[in-house]
N, C-alpha and C. Protein backbone atom coordinates (compact mmCIF):
# COMPACT_ATOMS: atom_id res chain seq x y z
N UNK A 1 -9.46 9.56 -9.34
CA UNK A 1 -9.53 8.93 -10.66
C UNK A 1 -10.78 9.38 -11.41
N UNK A 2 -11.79 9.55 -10.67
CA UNK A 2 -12.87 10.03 -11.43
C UNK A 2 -12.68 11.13 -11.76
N UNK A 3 -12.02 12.11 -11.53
CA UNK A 3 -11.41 13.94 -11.68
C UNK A 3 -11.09 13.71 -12.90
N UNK A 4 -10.36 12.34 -12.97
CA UNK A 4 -9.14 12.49 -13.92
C UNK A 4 -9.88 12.45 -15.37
N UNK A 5 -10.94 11.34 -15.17
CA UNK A 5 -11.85 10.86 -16.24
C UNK A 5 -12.40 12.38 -16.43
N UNK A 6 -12.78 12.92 -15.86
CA UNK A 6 -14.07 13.64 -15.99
C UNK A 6 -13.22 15.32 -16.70
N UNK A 7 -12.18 15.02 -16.99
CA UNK A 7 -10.95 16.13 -17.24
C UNK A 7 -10.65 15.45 -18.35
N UNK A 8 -10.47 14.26 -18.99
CA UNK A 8 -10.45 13.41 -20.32
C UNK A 8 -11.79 13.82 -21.32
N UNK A 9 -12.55 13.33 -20.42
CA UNK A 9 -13.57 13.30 -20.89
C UNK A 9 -14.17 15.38 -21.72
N UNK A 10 -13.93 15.80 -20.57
CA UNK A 10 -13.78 17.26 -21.16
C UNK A 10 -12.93 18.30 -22.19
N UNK A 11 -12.07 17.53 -22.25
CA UNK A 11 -10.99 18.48 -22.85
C UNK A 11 -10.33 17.44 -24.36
N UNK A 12 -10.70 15.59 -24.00
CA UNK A 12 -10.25 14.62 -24.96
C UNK A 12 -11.27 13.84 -24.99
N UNK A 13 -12.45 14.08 -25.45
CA UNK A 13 -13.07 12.97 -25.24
C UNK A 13 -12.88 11.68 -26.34
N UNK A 14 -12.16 11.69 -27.54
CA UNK A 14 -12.07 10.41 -28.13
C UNK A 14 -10.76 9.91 -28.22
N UNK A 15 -10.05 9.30 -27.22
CA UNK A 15 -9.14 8.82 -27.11
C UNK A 15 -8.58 7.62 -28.06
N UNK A 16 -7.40 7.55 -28.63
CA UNK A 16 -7.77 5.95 -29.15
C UNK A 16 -7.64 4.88 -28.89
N UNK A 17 -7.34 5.10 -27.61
CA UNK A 17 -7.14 3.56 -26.74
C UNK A 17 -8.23 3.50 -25.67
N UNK A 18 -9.23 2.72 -25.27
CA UNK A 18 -10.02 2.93 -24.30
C UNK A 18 -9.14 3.34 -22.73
N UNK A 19 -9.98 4.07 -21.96
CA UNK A 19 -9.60 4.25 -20.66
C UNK A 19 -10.33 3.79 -19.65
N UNK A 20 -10.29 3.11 -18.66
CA UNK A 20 -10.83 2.27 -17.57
C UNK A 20 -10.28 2.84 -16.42
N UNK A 21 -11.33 3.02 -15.59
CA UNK A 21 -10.85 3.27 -14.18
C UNK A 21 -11.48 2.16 -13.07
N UNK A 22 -10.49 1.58 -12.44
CA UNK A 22 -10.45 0.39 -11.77
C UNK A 22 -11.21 0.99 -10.33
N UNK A 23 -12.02 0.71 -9.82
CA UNK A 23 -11.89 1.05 -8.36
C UNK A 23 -12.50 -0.25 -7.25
N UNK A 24 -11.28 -0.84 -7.00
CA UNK A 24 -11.29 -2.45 -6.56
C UNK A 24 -11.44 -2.78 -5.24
N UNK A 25 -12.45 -3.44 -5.30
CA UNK A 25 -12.94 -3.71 -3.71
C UNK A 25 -11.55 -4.65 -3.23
N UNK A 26 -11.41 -4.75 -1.51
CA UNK A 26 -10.97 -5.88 -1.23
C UNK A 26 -9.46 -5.55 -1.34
N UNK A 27 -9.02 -4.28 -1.71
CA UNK A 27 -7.67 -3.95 -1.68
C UNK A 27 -7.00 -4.82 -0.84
N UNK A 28 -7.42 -4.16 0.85
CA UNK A 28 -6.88 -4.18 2.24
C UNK A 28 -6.34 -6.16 2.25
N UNK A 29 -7.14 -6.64 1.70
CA UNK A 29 -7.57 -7.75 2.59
C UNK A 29 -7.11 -9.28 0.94
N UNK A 30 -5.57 -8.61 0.50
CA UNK A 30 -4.73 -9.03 -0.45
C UNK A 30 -4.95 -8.61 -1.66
N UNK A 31 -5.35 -7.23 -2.18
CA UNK A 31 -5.58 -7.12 -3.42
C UNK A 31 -6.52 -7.50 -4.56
N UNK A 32 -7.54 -8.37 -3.62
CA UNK A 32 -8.29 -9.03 -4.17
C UNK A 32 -8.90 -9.16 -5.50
N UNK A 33 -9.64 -7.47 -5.29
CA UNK A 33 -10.45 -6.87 -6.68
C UNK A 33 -9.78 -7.10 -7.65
N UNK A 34 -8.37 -6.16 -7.52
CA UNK A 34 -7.30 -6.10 -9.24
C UNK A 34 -6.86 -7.34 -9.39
N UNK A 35 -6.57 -8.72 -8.34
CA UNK A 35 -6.03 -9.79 -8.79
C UNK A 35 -7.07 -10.95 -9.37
N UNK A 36 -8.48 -10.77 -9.03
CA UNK A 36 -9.70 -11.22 -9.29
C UNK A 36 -9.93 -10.37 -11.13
N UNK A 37 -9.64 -9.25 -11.24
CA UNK A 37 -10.10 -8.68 -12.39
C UNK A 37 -8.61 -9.18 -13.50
N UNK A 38 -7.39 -9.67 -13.28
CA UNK A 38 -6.37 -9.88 -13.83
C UNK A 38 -6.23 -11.24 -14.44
N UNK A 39 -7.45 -12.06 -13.17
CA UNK A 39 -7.90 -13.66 -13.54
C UNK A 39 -8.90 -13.72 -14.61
N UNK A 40 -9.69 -12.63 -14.42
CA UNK A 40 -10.76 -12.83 -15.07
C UNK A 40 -11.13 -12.65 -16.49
N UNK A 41 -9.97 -11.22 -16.56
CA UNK A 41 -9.90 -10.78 -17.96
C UNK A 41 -8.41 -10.92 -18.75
N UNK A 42 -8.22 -12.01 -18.88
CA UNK A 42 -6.56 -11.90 -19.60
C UNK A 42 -6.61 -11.20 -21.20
N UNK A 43 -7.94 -11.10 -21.65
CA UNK A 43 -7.94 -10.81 -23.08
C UNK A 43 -7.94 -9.12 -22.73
N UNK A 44 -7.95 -8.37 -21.61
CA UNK A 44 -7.70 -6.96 -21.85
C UNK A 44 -6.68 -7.02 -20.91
N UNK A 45 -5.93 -7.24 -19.89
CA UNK A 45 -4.78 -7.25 -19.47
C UNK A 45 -3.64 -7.48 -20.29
N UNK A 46 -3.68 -8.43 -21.32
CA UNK A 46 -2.39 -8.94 -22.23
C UNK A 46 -2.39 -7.86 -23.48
N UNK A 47 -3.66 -6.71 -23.43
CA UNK A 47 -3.18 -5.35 -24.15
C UNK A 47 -3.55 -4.24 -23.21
N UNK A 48 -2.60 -4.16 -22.08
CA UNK A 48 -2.76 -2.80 -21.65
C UNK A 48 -1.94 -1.83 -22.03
N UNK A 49 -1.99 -0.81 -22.17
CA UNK A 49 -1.21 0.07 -22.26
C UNK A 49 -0.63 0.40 -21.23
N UNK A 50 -0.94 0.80 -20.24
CA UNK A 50 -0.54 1.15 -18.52
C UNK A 50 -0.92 1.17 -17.62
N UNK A 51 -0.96 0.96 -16.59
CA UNK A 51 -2.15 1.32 -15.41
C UNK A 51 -1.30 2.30 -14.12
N UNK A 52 -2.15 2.88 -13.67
CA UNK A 52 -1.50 4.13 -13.00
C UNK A 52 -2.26 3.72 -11.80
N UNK A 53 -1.79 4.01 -10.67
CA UNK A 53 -2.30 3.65 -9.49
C UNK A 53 -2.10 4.66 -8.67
N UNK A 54 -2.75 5.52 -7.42
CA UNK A 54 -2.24 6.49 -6.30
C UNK A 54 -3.17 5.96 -5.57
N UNK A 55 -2.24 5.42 -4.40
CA UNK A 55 -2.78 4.80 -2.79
C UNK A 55 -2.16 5.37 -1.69
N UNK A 56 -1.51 6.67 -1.70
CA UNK A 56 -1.05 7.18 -0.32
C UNK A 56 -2.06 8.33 0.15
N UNK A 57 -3.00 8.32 -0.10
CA UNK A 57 -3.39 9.50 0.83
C UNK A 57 -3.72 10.26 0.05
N UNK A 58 -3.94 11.83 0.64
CA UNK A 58 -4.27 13.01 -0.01
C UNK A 58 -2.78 13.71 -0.98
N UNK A 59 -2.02 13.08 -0.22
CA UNK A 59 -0.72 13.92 -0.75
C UNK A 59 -0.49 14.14 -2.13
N UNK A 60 0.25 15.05 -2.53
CA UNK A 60 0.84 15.21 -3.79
C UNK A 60 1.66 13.81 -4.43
N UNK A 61 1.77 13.63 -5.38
CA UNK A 61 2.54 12.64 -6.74
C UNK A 61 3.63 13.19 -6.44
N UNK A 62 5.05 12.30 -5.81
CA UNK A 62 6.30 12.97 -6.02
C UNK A 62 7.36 11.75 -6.12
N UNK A 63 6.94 10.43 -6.52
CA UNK A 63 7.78 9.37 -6.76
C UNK A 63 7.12 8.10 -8.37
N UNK A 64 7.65 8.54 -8.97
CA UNK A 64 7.22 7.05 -9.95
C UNK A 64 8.33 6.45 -10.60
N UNK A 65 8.36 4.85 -9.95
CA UNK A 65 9.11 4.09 -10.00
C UNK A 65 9.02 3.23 -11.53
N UNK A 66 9.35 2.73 -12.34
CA UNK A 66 9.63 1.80 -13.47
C UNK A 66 8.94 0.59 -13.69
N UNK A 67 8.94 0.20 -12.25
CA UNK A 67 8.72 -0.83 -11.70
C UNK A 67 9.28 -2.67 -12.03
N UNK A 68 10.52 -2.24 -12.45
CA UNK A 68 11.59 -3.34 -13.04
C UNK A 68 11.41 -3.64 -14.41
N UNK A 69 10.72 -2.28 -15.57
CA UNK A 69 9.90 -2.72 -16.63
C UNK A 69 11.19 -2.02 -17.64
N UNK A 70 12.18 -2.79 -18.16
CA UNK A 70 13.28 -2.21 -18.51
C UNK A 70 13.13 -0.77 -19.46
N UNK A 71 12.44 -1.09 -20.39
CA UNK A 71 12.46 0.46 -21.22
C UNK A 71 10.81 1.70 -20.67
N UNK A 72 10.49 1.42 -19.57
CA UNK A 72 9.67 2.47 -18.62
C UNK A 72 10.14 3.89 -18.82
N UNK A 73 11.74 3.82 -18.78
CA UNK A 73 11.83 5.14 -18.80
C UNK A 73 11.88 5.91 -20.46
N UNK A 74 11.95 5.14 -21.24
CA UNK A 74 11.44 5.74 -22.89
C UNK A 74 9.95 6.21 -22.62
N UNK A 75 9.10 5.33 -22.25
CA UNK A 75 7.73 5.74 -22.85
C UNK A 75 7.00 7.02 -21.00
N UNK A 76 7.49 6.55 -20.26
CA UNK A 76 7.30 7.07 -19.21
C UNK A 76 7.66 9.07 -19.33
N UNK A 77 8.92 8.68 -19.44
CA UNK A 77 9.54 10.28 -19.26
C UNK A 77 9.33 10.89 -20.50
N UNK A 78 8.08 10.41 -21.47
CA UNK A 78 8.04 10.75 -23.30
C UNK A 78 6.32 11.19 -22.36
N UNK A 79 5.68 10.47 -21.84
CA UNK A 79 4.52 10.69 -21.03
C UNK A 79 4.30 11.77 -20.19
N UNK A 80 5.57 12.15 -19.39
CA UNK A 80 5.59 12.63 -18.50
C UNK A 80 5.97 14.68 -18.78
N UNK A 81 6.67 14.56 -20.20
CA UNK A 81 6.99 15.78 -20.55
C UNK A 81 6.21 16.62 -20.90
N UNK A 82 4.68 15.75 -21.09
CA UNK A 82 3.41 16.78 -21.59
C UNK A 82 2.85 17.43 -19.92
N UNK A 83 3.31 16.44 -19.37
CA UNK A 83 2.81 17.28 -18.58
C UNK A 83 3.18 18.87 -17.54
N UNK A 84 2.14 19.31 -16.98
CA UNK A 84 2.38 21.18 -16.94
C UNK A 84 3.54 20.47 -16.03
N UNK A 85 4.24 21.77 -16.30
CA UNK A 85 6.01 21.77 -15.23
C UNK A 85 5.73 21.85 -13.66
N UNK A 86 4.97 22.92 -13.50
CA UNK A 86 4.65 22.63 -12.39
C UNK A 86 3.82 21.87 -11.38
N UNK A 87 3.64 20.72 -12.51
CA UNK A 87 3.17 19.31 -11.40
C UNK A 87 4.19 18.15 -11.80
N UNK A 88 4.67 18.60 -12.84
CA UNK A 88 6.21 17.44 -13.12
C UNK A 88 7.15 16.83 -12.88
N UNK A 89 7.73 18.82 -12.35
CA UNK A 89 8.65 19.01 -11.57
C UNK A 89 8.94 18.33 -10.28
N UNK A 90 7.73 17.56 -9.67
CA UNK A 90 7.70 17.12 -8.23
C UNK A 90 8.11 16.08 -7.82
N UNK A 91 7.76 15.18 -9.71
CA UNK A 91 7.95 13.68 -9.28
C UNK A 91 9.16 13.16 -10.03
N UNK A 92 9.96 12.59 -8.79
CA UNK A 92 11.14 11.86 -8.87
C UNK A 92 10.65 11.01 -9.61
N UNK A 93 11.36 10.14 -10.57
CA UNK A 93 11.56 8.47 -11.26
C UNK A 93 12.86 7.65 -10.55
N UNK A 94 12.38 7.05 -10.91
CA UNK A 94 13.44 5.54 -11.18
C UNK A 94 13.54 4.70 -11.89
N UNK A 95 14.21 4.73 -12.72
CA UNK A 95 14.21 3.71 -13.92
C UNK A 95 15.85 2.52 -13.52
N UNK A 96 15.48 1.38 -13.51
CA UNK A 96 14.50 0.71 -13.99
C UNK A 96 13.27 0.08 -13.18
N UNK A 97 13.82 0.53 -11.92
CA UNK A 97 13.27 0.44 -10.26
C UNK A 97 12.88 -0.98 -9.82
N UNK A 98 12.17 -1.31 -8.87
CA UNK A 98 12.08 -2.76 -8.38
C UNK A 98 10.20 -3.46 -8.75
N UNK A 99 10.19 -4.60 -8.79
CA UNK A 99 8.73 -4.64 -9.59
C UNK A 99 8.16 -4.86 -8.05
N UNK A 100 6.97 -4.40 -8.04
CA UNK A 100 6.09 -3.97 -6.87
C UNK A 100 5.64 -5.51 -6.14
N UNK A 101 5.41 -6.31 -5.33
CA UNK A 101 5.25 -7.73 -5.34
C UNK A 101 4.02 -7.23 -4.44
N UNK A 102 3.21 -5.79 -3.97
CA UNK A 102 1.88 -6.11 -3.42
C UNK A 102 1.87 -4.91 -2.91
N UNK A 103 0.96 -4.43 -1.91
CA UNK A 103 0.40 -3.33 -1.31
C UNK A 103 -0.58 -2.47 -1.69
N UNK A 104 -0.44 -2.14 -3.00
CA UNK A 104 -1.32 -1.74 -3.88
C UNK A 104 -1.94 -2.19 -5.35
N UNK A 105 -2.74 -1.74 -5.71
CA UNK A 105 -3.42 -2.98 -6.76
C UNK A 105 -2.65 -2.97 -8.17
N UNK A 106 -1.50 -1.88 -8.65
CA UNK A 106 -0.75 -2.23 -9.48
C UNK A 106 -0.01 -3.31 -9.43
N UNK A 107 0.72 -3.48 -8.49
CA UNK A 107 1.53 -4.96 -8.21
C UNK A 107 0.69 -6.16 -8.89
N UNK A 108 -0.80 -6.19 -8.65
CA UNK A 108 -1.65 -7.39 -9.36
C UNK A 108 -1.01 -7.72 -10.95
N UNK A 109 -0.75 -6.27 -11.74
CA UNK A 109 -0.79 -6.37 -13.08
C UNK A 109 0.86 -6.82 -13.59
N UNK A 110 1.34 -6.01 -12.50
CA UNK A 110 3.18 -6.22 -12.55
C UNK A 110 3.39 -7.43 -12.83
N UNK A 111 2.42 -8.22 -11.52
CA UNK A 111 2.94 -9.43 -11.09
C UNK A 111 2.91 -10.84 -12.33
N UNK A 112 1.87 -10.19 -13.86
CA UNK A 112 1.76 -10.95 -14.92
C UNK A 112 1.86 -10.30 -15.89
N UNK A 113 2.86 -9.06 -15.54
CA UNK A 113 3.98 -8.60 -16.62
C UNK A 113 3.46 -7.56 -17.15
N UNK A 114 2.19 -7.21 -16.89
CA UNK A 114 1.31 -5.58 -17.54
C UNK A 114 2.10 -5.31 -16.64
N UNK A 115 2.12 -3.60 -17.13
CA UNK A 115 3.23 -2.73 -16.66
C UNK A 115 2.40 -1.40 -16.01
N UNK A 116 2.53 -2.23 -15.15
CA UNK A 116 1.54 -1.43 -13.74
C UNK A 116 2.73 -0.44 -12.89
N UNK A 117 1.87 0.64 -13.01
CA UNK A 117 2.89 1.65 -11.85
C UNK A 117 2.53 2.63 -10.94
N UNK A 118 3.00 2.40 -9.40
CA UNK A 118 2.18 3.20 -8.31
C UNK A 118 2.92 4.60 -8.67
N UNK A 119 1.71 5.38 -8.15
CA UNK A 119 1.87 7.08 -8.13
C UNK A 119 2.15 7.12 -6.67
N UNK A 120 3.31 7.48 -5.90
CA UNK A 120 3.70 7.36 -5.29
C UNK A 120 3.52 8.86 -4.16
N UNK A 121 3.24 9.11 -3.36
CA UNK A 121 2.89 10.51 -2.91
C UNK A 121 3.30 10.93 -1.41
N UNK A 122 3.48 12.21 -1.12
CA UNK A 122 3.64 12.34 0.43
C UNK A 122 2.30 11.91 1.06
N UNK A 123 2.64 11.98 2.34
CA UNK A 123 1.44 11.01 3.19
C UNK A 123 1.25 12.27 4.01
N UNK A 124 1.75 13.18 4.40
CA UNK A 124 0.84 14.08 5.46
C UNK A 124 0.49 13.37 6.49
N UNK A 125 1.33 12.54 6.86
CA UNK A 125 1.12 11.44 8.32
C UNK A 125 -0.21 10.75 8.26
N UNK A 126 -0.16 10.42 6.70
CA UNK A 126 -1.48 9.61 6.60
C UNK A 126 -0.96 7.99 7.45
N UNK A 127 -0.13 7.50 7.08
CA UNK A 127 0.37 6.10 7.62
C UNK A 127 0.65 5.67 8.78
N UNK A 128 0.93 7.43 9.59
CA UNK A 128 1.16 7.14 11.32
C UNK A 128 -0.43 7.81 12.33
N UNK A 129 -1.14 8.45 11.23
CA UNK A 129 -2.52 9.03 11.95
C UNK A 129 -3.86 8.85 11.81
N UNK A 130 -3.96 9.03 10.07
CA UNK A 130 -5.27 8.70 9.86
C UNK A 130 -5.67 7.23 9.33
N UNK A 131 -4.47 6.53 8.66
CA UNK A 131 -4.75 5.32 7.98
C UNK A 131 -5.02 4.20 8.72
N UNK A 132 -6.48 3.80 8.23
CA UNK A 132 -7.49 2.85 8.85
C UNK A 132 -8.23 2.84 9.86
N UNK A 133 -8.33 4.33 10.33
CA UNK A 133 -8.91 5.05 11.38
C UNK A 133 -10.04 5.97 10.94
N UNK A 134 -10.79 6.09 11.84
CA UNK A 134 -11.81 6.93 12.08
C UNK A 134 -11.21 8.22 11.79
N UNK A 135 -9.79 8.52 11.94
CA UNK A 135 -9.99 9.83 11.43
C UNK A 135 -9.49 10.01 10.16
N UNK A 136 -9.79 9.16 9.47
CA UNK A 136 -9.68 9.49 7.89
C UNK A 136 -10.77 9.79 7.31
N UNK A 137 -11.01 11.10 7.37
CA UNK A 137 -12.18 12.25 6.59
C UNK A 137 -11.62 12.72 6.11
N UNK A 138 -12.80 13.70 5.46
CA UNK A 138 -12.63 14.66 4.36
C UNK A 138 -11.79 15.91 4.80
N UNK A 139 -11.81 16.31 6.18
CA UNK A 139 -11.06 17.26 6.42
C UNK A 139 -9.96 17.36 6.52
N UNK A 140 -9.21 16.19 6.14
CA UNK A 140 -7.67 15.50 5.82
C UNK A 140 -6.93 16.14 4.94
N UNK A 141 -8.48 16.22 3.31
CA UNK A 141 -7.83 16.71 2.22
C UNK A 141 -7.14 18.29 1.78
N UNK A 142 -5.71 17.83 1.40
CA UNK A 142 -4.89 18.84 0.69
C UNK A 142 -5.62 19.25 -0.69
N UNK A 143 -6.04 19.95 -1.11
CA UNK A 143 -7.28 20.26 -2.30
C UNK A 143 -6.06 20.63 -3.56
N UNK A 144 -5.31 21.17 -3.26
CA UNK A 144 -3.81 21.53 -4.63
C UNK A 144 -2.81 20.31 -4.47
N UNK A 145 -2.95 19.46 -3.65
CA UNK A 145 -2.29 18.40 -4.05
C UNK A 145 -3.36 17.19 -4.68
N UNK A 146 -4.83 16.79 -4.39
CA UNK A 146 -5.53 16.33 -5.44
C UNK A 146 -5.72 16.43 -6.49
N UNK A 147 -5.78 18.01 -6.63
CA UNK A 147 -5.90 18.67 -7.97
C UNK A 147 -5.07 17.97 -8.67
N UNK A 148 -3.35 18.44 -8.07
CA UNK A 148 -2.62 18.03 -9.37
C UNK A 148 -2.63 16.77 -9.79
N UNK A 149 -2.41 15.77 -8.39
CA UNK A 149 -3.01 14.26 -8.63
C UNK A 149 -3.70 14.05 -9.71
N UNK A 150 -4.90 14.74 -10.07
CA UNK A 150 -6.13 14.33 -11.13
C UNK A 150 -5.34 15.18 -12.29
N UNK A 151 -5.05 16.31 -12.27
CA UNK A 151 -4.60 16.59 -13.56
C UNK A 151 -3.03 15.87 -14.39
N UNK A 152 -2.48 15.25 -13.36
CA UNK A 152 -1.02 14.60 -13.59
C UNK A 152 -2.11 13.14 -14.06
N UNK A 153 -3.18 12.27 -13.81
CA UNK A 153 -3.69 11.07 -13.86
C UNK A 153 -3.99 11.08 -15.39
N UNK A 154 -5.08 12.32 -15.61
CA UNK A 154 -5.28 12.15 -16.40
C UNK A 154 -4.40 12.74 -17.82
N UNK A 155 -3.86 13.37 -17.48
CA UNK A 155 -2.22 13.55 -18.97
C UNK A 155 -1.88 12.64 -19.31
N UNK A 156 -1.02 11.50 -18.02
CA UNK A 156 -0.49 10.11 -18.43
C UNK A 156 -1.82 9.36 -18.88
N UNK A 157 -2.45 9.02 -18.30
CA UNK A 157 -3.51 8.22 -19.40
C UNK A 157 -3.88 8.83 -20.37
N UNK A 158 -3.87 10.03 -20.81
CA UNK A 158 -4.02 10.53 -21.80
C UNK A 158 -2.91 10.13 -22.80
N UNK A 159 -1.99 10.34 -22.41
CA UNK A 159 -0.58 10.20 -23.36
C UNK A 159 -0.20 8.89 -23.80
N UNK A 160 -0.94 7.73 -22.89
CA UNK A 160 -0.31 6.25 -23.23
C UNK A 160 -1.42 5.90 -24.08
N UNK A 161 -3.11 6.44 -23.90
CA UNK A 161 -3.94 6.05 -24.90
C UNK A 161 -3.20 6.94 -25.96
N UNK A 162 -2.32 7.79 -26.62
CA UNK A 162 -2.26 8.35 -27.86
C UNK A 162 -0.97 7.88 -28.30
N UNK A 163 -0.15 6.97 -27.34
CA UNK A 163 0.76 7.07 -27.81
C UNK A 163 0.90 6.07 -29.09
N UNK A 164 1.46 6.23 -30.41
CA UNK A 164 1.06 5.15 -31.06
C UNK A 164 1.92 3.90 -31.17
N UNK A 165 3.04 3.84 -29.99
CA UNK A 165 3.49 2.79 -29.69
C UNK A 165 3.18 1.70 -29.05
N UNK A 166 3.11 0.61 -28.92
CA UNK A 166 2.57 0.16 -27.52
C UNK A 166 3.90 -0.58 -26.29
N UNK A 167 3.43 -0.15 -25.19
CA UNK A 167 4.59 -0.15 -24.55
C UNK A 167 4.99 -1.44 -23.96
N UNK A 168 6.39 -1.73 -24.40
CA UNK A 168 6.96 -2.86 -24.02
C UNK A 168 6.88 -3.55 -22.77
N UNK A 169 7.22 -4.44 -22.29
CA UNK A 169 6.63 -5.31 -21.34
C UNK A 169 8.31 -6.06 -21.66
N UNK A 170 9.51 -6.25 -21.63
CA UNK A 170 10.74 -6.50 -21.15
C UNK A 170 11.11 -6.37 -19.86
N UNK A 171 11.60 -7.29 -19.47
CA UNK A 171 11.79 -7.06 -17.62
C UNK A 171 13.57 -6.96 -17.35
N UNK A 172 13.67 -6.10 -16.32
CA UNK A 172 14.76 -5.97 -16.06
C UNK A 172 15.72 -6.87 -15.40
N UNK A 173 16.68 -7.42 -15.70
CA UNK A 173 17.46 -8.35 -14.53
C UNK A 173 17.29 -7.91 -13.38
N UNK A 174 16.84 -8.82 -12.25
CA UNK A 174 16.92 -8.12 -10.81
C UNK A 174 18.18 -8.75 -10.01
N UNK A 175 18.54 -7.83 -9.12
CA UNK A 175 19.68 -7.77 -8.45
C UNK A 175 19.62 -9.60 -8.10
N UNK A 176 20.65 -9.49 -7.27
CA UNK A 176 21.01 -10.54 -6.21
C UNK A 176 20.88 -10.79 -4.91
N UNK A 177 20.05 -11.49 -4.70
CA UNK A 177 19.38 -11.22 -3.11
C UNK A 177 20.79 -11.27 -2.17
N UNK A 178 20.90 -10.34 -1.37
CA UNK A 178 22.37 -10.25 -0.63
C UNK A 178 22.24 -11.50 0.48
N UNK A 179 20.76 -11.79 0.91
CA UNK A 179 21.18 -12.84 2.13
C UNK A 179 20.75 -14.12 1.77
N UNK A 180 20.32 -14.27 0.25
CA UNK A 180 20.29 -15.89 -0.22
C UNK A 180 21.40 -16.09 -0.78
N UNK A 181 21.97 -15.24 -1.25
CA UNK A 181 22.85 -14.59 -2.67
C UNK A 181 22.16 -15.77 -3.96
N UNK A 182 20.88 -15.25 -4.38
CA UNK A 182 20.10 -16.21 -5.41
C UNK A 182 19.40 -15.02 -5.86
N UNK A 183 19.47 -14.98 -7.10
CA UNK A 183 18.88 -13.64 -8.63
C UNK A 183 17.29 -13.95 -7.73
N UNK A 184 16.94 -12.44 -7.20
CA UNK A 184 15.78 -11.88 -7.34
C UNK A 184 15.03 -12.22 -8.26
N UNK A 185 13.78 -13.28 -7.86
CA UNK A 185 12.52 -13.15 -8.61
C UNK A 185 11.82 -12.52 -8.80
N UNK A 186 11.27 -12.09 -9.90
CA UNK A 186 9.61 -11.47 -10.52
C UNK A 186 8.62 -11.86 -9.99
N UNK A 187 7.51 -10.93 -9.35
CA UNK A 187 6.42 -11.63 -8.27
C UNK A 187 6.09 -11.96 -8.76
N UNK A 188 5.39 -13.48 -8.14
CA UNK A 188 4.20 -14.55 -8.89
C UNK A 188 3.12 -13.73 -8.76
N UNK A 189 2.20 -14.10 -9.52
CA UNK A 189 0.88 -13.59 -9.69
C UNK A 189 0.13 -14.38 -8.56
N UNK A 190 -0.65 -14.09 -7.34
CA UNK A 190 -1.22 -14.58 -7.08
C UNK A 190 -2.79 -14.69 -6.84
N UNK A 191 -3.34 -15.92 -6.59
CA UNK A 191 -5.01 -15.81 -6.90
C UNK A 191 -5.51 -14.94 -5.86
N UNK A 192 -7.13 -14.64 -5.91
CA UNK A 192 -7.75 -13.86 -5.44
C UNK A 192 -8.29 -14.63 -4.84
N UNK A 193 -8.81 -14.16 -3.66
CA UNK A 193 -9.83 -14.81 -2.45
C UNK A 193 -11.24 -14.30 -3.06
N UNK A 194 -11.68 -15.34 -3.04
CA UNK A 194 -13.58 -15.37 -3.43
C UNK A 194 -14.56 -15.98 -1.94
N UNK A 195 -13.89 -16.28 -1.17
CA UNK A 195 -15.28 -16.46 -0.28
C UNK A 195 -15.62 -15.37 0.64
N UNK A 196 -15.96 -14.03 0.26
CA UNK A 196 -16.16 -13.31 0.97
C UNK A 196 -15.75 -13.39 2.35
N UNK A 197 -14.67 -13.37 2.10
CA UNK A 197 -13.90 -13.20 4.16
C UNK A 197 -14.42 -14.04 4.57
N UNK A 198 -14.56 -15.53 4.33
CA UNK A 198 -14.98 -16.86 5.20
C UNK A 198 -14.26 -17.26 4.71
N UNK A 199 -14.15 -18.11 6.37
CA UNK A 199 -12.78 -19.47 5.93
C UNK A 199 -13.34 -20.55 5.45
């Protein structure tokens, strides 16, 4: 994320929507940071433009989901066409897709209707080897799949600060839970833990 800034910052530096890069303590241990920063600030959450998230690893961007945000795929795939083909080309969509209820710190924003969406990526057996282990170093990193990471980060934030729409926040009907058979809820927003890991 800082690549991404620092590639904005070089090539766009006056955007007309501000750009923020989140980097939230307390992920692991419920999301804490982004659901603590979602409590805290409703007067810049209730105008976001988007928030982009990548939590798998070193891998390349090759899935972005909607995230149950019905017209995602207007402003998304209008976002997504600036960018070079050959980092475009990689990533699948889904429109209107399912809204994220946690794992990563977009779900925080989903969960109170900002239209938060994970960058979704191969793992390079990050999830069965290195994740939460000692052997998650630097010698892990794929360097042309970061790259494009940062240059795909910063286009879309580039493109949603210019876009001069602002993007809808309509939610999609969700399915029917097959083993309650009761309409799929929209995740609740939930609070953040403040006592520093004490009970």
């Amino acid at each position: 994320m800082m690549e991404a800034m620092r590639l904005i910052k070089l090539f766009y530096p006056h955007p007309k929507r501000t750009i923020l890069v989140g980097h939230w303590g307390s992920e692991e241990e419920g999301l804490n940071g982004s659901r603590a920063f979602v409590e805290d600030h409703p007067e810049i959450v209730q105008h976001i433009q988007a928030v982009f998230n990548q939590d798998n690893g070193t891998g390349r961007v090759v899935n972005l989901s909607g995230q149950g945000f019905l017209y995602a795929y207007d402003y998304l795939t209008r976002w997504l066409s600036k960018v070079p083909s050959n980092i475009r080309d990689s990533v699948k969509t889904t429109f209107p897709g399912t809204p994220g209820g946690g794992g990563s710190d977009f779900a925080s924003f989903v969960a109170v209707g900002a239209p938060g969406f994970g960058l979704s990526s191969l793992n390079w057996s990050y999830g069965s080897y290195t994740w939460h282990t000692n052997r998650d170093t630097y010698d892990k990193l794929v360097f042309d799949d970061v790259r494009n990471n940062a240059i795909l980060v910063a286009a879309l934030a580039y493109m949603a600060s210019e876009d001069p729409a602002t993007t809808p926040r309509d939610k999609s009907v969700l399915p029917i839970n097959l083993r309650s058979g009761e309409q799929t809820q929209w995740p609740a927003q939930t609070k953040s833990i403040r006592k520093g890991g004490l009970d």
